[in-house]
PDB file of N, CA and C in Angstrom:
ATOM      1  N   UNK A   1      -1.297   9.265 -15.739  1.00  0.00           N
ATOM      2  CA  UNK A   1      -1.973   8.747 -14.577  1.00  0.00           C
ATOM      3  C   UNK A   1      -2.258   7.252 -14.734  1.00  0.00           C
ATOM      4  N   UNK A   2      -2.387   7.581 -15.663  1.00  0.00           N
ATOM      5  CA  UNK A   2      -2.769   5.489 -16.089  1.00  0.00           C
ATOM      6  C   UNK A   2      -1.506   4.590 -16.251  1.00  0.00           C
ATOM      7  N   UNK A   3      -0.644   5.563 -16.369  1.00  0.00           N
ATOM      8  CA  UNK A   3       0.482   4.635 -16.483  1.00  0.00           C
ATOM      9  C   UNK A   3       1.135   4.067 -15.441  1.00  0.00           C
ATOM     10  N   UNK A   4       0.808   5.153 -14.356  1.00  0.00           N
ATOM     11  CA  UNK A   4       0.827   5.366 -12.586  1.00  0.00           C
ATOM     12  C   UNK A   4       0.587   4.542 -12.192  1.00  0.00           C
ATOM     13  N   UNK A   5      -0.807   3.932 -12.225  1.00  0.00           N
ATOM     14  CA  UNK A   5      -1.822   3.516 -11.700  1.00  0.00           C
ATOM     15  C   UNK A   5      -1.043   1.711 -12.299  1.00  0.00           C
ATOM     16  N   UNK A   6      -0.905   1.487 -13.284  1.00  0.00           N
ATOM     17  CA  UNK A   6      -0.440   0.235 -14.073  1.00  0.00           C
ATOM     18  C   UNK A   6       1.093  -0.433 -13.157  1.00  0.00           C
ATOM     19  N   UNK A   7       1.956   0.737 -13.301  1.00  0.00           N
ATOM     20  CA  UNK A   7       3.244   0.620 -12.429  1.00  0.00           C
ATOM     21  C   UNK A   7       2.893   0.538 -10.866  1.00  0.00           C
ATOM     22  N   UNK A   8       1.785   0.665 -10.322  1.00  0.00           N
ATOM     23  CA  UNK A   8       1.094   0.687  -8.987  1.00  0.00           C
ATOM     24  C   UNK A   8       0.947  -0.802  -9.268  1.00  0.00           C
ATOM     25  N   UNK A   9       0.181  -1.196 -10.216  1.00  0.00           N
ATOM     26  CA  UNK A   9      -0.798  -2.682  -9.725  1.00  0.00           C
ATOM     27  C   UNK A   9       0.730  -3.427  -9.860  1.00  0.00           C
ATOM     28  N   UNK A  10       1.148  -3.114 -10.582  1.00  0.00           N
ATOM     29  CA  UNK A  10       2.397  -4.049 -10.898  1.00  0.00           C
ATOM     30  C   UNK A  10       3.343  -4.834  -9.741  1.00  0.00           C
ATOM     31  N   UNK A  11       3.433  -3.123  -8.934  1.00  0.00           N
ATOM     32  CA  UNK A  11       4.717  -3.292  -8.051  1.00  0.00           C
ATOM     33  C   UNK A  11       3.413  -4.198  -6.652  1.00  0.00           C
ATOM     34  N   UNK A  12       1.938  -3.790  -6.730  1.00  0.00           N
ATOM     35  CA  UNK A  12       1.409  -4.904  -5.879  1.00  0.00           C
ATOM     36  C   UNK A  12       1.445  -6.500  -6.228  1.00  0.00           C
ATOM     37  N   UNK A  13       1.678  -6.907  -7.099  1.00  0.00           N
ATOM     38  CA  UNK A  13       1.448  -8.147  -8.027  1.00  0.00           C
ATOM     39  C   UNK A  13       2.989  -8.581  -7.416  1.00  0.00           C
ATOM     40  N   UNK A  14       3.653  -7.706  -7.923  1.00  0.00           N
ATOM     41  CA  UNK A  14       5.277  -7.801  -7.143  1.00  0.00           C
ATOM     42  C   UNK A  14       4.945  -8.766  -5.861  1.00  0.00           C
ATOM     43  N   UNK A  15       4.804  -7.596  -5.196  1.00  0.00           N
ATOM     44  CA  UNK A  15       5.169  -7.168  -3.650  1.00  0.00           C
ATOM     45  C   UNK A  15       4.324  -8.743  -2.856  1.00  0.00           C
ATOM     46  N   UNK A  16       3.048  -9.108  -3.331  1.00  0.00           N
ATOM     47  CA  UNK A  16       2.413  -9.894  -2.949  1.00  0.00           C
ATOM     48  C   UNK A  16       3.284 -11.458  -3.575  1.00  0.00           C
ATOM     49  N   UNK A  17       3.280 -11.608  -4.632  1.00  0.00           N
ATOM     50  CA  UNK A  17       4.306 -12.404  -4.741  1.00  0.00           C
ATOM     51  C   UNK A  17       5.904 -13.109  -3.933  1.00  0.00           C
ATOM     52  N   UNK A  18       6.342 -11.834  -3.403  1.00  0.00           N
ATOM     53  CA  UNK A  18       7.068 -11.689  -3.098  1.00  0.00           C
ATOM     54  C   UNK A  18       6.982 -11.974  -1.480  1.00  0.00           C
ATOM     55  N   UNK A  19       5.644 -12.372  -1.130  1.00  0.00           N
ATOM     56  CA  UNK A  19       5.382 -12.200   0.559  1.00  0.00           C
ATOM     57  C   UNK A  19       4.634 -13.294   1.071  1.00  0.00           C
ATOM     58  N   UNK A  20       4.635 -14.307   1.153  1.00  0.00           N
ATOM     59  CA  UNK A  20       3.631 -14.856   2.045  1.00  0.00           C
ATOM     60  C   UNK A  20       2.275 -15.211   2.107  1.00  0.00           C
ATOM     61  N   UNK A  21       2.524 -13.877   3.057  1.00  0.00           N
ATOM     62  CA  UNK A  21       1.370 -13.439   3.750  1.00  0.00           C
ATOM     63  C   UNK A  21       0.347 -12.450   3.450  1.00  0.00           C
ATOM     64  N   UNK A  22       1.013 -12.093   1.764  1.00  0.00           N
ATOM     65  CA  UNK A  22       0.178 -11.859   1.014  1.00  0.00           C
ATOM     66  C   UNK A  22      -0.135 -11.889  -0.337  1.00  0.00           C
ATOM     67  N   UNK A  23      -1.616 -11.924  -0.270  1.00  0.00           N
ATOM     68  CA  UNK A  23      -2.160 -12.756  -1.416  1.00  0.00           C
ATOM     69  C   UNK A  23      -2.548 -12.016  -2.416  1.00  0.00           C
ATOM     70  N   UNK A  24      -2.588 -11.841  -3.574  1.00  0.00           N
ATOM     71  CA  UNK A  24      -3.586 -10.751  -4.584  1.00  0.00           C
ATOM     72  C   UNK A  24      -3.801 -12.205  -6.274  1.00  0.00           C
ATOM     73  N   UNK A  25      -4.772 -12.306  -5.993  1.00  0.00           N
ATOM     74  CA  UNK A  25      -5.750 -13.630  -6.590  1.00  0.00           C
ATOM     75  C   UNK A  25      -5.501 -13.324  -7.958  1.00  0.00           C
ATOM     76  N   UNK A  26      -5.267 -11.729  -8.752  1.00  0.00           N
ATOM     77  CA  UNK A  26      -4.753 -12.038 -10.299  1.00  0.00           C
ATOM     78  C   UNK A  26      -4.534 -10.459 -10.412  1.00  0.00           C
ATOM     79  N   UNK A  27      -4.325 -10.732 -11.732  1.00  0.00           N
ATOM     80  CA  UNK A  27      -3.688  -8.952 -12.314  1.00  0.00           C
ATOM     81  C   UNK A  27      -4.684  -8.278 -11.895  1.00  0.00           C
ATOM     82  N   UNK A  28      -5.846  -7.843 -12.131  1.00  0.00           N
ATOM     83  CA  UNK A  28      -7.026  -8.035 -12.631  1.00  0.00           C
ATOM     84  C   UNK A  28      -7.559  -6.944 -10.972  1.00  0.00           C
ATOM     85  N   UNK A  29      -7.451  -7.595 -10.472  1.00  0.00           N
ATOM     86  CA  UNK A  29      -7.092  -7.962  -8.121  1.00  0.00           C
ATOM     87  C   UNK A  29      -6.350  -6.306  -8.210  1.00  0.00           C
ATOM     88  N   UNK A  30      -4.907  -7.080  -8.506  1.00  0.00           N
ATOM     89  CA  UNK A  30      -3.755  -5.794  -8.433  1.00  0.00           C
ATOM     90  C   UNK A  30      -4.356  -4.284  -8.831  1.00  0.00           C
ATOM     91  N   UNK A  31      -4.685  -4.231  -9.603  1.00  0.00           N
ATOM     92  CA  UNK A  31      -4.934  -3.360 -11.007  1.00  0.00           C
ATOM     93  C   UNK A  31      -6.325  -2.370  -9.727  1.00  0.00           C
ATOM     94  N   UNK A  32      -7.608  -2.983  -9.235  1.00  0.00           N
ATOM     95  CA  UNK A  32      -8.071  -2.754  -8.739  1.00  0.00           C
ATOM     96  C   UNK A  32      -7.869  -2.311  -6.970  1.00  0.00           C
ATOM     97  N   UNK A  33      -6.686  -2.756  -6.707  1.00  0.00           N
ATOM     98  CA  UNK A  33      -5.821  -2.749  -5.459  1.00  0.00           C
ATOM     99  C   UNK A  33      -5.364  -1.511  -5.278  1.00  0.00           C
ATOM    100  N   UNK A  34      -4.169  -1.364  -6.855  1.00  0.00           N
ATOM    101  CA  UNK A  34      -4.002   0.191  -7.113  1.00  0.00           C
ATOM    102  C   UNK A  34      -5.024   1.426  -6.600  1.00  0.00           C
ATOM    103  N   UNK A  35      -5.611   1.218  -7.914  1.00  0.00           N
ATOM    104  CA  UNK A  35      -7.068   1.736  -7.812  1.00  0.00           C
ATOM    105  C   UNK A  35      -7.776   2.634  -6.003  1.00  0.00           C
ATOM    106  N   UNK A  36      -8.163   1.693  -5.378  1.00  0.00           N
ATOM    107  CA  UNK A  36      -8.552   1.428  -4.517  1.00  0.00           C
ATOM    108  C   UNK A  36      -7.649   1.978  -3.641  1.00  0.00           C
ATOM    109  N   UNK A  37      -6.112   1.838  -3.476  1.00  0.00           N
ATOM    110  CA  UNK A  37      -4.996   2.069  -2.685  1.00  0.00           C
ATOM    111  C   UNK A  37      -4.955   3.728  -2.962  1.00  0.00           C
ATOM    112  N   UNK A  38      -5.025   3.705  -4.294  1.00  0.00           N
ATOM    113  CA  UNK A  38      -4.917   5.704  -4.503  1.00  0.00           C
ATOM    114  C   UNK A  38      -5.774   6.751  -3.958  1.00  0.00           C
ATOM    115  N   UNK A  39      -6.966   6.021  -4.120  1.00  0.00           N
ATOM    116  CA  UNK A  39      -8.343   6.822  -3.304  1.00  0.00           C
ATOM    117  C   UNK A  39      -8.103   6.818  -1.860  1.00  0.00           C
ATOM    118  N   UNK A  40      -8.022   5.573  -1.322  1.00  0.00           N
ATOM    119  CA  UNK A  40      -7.660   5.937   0.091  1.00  0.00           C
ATOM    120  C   UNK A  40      -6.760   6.805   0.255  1.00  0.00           C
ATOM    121  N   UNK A  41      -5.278   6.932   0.136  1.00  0.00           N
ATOM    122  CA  UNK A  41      -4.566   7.526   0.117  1.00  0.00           C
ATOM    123  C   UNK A  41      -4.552   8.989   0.159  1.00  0.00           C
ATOM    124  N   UNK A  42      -5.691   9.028  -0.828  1.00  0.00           N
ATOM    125  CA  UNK A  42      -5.663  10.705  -0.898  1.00  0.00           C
ATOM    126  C   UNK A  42      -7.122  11.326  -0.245  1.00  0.00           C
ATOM    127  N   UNK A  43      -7.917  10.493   0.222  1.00  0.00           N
ATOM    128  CA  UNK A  43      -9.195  10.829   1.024  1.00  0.00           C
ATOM    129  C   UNK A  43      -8.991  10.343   2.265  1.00  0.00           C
ATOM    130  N   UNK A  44      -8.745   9.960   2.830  1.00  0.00           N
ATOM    131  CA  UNK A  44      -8.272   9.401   4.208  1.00  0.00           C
ATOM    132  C   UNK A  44      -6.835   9.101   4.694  1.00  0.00           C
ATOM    133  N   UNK A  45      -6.256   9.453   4.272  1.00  0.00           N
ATOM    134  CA  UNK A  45      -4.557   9.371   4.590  1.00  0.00           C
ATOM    135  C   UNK A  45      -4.029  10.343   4.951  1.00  0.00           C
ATOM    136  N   UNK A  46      -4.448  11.471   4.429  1.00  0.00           N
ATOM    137  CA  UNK A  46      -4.190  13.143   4.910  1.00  0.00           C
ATOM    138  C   UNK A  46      -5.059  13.262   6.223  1.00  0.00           C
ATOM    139  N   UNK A  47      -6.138  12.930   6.586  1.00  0.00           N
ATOM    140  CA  UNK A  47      -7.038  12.919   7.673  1.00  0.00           C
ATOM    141  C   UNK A  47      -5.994  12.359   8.787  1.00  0.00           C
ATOM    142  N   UNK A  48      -5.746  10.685   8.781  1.00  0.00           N
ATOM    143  CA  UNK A  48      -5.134  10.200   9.858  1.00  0.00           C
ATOM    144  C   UNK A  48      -4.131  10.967   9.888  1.00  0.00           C
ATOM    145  N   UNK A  49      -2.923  11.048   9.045  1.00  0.00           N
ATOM    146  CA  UNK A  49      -1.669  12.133   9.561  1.00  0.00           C
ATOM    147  C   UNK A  49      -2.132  12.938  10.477  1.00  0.00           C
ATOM    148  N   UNK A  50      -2.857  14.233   9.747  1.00  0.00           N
ATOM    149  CA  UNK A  50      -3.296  15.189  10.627  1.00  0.00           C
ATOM    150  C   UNK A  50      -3.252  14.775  12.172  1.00  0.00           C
ATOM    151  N   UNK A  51      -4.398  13.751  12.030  1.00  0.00           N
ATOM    152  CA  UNK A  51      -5.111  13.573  13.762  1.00  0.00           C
ATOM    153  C   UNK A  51      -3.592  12.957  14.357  1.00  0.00           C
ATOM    154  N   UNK A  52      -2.737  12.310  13.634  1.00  0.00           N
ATOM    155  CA  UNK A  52      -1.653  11.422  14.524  1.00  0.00           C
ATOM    156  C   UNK A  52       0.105  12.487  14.203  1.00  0.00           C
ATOM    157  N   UNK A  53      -0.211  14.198  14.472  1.00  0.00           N
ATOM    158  CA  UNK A  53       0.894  14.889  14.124  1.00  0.00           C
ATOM    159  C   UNK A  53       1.706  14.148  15.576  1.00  0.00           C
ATOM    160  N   UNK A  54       1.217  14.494  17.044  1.00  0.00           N
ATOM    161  CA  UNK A  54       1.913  14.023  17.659  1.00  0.00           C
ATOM    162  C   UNK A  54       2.797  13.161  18.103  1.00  0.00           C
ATOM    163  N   UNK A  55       2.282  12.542  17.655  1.00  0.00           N
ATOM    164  CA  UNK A  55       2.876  10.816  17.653  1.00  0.00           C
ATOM    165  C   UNK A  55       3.874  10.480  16.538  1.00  0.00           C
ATOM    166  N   UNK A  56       3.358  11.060  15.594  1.00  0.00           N
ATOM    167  CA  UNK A  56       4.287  11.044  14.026  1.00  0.00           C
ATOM    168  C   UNK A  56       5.475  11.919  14.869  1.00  0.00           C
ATOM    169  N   UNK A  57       4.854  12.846  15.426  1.00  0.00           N
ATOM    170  CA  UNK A  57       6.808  13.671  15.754  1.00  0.00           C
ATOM    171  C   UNK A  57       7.452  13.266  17.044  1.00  0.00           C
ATOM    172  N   UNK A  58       6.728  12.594  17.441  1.00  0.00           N
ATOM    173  CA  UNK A  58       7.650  11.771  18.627  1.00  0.00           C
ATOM    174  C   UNK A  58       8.070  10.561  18.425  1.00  0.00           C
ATOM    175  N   UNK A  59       7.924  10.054  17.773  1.00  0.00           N
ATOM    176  CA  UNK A  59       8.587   8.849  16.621  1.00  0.00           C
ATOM    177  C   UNK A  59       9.421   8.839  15.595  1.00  0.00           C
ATOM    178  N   UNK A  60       9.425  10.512  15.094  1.00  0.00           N
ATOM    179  CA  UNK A  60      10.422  10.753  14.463  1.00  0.00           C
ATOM    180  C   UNK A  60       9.928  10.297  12.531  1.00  0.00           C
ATOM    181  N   UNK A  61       8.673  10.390  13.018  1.00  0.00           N
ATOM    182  CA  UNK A  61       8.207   9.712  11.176  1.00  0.00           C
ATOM    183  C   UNK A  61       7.716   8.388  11.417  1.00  0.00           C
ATOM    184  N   UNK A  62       8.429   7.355  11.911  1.00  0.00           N
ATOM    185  CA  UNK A  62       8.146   6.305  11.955  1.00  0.00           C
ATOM    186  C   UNK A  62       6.826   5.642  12.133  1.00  0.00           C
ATOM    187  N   UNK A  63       5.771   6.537  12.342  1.00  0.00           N
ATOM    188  CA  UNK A  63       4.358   6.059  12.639  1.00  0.00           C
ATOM    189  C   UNK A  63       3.658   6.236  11.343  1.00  0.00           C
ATOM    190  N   UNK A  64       4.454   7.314  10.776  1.00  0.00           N
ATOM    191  CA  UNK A  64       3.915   6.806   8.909  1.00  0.00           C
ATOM    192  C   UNK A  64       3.877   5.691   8.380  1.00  0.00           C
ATOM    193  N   UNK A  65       4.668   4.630   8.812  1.00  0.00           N
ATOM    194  CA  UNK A  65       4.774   3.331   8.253  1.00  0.00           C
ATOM    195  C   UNK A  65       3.569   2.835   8.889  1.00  0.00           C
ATOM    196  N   UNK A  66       3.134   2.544  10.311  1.00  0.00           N
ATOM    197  CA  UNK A  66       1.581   2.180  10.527  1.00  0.00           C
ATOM    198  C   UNK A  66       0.872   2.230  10.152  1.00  0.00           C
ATOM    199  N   UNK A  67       0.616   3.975   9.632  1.00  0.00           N
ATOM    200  CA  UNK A  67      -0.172   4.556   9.031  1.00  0.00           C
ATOM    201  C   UNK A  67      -0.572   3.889   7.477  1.00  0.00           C
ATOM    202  N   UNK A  68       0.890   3.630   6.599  1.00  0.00           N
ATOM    203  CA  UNK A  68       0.522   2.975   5.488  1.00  0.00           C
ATOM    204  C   UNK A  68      -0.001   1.809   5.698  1.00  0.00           C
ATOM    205  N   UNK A  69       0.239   0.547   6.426  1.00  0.00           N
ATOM    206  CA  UNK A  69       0.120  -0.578   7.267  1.00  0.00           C
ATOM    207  C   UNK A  69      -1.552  -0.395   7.574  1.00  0.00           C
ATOM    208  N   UNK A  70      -2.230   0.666   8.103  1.00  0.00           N
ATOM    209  CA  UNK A  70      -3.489   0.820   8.070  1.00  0.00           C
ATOM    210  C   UNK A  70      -3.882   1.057   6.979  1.00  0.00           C
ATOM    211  N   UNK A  71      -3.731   1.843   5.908  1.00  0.00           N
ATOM    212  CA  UNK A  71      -4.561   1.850   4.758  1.00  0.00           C
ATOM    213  C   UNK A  71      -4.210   1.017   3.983  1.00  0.00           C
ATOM    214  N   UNK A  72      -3.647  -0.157   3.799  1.00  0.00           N
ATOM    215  CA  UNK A  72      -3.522  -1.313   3.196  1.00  0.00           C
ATOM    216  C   UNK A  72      -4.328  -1.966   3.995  1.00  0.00           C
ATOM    217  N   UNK A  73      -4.505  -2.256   5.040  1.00  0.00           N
ATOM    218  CA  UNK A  73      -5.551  -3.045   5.741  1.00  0.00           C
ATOM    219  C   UNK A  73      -7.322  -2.800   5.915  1.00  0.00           C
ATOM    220  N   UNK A  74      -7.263  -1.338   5.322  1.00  0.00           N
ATOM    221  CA  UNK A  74      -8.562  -0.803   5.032  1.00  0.00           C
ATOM    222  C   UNK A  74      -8.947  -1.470   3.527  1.00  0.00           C
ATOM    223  N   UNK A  75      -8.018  -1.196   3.007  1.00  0.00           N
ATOM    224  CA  UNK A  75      -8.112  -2.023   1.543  1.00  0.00           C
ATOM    225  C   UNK A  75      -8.038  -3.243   1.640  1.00  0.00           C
ATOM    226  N   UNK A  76      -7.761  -3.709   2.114  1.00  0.00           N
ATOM    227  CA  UNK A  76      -7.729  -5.601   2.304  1.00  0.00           C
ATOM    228  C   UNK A  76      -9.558  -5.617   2.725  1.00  0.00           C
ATOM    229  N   UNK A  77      -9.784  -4.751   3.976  1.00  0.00           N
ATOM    230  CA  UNK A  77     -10.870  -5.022   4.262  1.00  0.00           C
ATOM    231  C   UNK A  77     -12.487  -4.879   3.029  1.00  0.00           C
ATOM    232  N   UNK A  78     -11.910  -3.824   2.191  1.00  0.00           N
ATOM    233  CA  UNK A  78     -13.276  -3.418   0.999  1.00  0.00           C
ATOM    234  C   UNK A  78     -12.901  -4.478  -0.001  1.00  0.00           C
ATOM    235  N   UNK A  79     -11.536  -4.874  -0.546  1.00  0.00           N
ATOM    236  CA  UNK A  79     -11.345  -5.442  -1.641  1.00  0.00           C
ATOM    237  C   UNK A  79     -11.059  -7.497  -1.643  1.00  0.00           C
ATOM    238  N   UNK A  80     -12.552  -8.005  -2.001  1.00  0.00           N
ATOM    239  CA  UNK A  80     -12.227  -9.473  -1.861  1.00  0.00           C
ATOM    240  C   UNK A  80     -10.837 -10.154  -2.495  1.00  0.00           C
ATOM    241  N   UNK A  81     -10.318  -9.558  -3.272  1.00  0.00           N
ATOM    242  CA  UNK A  81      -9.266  -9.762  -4.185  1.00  0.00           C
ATOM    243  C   UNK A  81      -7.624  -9.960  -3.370  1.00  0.00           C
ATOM    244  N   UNK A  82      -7.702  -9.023  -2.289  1.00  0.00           N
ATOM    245  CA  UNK A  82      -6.243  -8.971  -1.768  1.00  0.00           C
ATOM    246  C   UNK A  82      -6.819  -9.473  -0.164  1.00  0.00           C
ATOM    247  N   UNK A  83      -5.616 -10.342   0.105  1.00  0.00           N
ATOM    248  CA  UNK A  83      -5.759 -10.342   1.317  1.00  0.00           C
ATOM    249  C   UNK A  83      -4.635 -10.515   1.813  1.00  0.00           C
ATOM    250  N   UNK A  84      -4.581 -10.022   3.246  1.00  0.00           N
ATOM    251  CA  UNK A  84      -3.324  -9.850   4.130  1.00  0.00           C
ATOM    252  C   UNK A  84      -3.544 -10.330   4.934  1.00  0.00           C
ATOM    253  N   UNK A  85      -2.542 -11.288   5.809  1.00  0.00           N
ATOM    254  CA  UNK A  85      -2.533 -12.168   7.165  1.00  0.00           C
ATOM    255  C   UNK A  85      -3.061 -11.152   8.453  1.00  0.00           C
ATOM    256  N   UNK A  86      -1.978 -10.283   8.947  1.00  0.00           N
ATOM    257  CA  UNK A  86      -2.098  -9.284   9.810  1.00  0.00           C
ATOM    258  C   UNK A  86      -1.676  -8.140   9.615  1.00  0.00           C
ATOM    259  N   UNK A  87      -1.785  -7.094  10.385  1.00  0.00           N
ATOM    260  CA  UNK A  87      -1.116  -5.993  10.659  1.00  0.00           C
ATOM    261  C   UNK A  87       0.746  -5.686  10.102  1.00  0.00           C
ATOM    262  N   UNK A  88       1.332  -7.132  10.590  1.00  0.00           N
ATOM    263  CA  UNK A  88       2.749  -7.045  10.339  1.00  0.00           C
ATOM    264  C   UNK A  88       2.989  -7.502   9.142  1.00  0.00           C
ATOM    265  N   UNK A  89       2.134  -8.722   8.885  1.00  0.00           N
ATOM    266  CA  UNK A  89       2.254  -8.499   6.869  1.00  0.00           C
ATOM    267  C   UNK A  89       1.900  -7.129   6.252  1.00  0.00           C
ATOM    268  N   UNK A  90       1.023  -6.705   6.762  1.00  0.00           N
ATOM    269  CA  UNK A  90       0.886  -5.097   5.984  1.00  0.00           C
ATOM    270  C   UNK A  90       1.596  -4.373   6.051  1.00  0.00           C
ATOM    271  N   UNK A  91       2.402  -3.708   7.461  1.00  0.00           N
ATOM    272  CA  UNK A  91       3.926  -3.399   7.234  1.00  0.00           C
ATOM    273  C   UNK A  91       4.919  -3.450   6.677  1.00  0.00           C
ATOM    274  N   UNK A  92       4.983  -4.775   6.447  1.00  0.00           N
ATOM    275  CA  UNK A  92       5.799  -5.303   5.394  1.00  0.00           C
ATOM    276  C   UNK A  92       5.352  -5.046   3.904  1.00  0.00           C
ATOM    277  N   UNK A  93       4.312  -5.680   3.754  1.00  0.00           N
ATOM    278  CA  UNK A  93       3.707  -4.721   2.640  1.00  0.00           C
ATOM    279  C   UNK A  93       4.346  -3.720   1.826  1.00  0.00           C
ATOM    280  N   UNK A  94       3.782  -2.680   3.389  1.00  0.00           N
ATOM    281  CA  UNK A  94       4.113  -1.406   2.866  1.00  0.00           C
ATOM    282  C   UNK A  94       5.040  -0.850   2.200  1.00  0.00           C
ATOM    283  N   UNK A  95       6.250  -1.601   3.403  1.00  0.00           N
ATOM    284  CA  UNK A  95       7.810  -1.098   2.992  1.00  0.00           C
ATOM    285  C   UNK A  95       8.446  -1.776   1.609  1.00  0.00           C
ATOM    286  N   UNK A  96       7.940  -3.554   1.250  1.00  0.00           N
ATOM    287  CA  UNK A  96       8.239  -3.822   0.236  1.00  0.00           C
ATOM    288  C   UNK A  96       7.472  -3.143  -0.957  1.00  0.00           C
ATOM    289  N   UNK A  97       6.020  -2.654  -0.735  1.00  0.00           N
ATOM    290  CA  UNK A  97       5.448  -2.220  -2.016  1.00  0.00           C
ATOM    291  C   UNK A  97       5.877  -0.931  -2.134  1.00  0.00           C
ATOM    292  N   UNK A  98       6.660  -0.215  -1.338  1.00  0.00           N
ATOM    293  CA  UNK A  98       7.383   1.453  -1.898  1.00  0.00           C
ATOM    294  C   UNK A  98       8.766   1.088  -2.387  1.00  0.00           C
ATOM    295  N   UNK A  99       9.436   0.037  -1.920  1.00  0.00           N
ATOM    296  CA  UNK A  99      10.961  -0.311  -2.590  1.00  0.00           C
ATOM    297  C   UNK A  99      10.831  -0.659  -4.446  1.00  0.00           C
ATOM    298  N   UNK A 100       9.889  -1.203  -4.323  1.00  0.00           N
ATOM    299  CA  UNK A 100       8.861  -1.923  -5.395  1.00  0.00           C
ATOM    300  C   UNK A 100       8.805  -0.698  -6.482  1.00  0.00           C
ATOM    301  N   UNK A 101       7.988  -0.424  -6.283  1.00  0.00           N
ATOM    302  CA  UNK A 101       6.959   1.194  -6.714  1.00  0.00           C
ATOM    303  C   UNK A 101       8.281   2.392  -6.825  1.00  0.00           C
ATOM    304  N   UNK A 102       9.137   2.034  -6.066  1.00  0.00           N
ATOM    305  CA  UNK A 102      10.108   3.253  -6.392  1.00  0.00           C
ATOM    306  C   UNK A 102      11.107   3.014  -7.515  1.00  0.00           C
ATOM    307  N   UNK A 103      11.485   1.657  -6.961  1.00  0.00           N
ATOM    308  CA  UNK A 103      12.222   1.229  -8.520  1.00  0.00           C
ATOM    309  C   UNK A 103      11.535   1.008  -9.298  1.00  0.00           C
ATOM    310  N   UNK A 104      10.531   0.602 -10.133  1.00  0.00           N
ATOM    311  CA  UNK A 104      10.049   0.741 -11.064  1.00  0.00           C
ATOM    312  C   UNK A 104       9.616   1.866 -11.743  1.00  0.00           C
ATOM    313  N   UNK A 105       8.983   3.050 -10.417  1.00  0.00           N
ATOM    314  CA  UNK A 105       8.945   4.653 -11.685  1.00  0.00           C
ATOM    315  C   UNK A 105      10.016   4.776 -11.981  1.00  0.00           C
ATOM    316  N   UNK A 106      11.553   4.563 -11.192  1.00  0.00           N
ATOM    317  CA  UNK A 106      12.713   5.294 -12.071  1.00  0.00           C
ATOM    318  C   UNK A 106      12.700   4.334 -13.099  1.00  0.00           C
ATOM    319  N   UNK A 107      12.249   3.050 -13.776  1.00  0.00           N
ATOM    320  CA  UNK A 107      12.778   2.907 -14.526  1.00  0.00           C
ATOM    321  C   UNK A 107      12.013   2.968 -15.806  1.00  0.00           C
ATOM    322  N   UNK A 108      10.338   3.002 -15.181  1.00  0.00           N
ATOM    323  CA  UNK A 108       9.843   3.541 -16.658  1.00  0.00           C
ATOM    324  C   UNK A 108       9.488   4.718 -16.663  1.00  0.00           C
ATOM    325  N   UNK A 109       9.086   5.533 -15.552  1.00  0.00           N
ATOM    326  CA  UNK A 109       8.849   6.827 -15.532  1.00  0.00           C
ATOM    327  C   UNK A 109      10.090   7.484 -15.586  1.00  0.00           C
TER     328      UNK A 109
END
């Protein structure tokens, strides 16, 4: 789990690097970003799905990406450390911090 969590801050340290429009102020930031990103995820991320089945299936999935796009922006909002321009940097975000996060578990996990 910790190793999870390490390959998490990482691929944010990445991903923010890698963007603009978004910022994460040091490892330190990331590491706590993770952190922070996992809890939401699993206490409030199952909630919104639920309430947004409709929409998720008339989109075909595609409103999952909002969805991540919102809980990165919930986290921008608790954590002084990261910050994101808008909504469409967080999208982006999203999609770069899972390209991120995916290549890196295959390569140390």
């Amino acid at each position: 789990m910790i190793i999870e969590l390490l390959v998490n801050a990482v691929a944010v340290f990445l991903a923010a690097y890698l963007l603009q429009g978004v910022e994460v102020k040091s490892f330190w930031s990331a590491i706590l970003t993770a952190v922070v990103l996992a809890i939401v995820n699993a206490v409030i991320k199952p909630i919104m799905i639920f309430l947004t089945i409709p929409v998720t299936i008339i989109t075909f999935g595609l409103f999952l990406l909002v969805i991540n796009a919102l809980m990165l922006m919930l986290v921008d909002a608790i954590l002084p450390g990261l910050k994101i321009k808008n909504f469409w940097w967080a999208l982006i975000f999203g999609i770069v911090l899972s390209i991120i996060n995916a290549i890196l578990s295959w390569i140390i996990l």
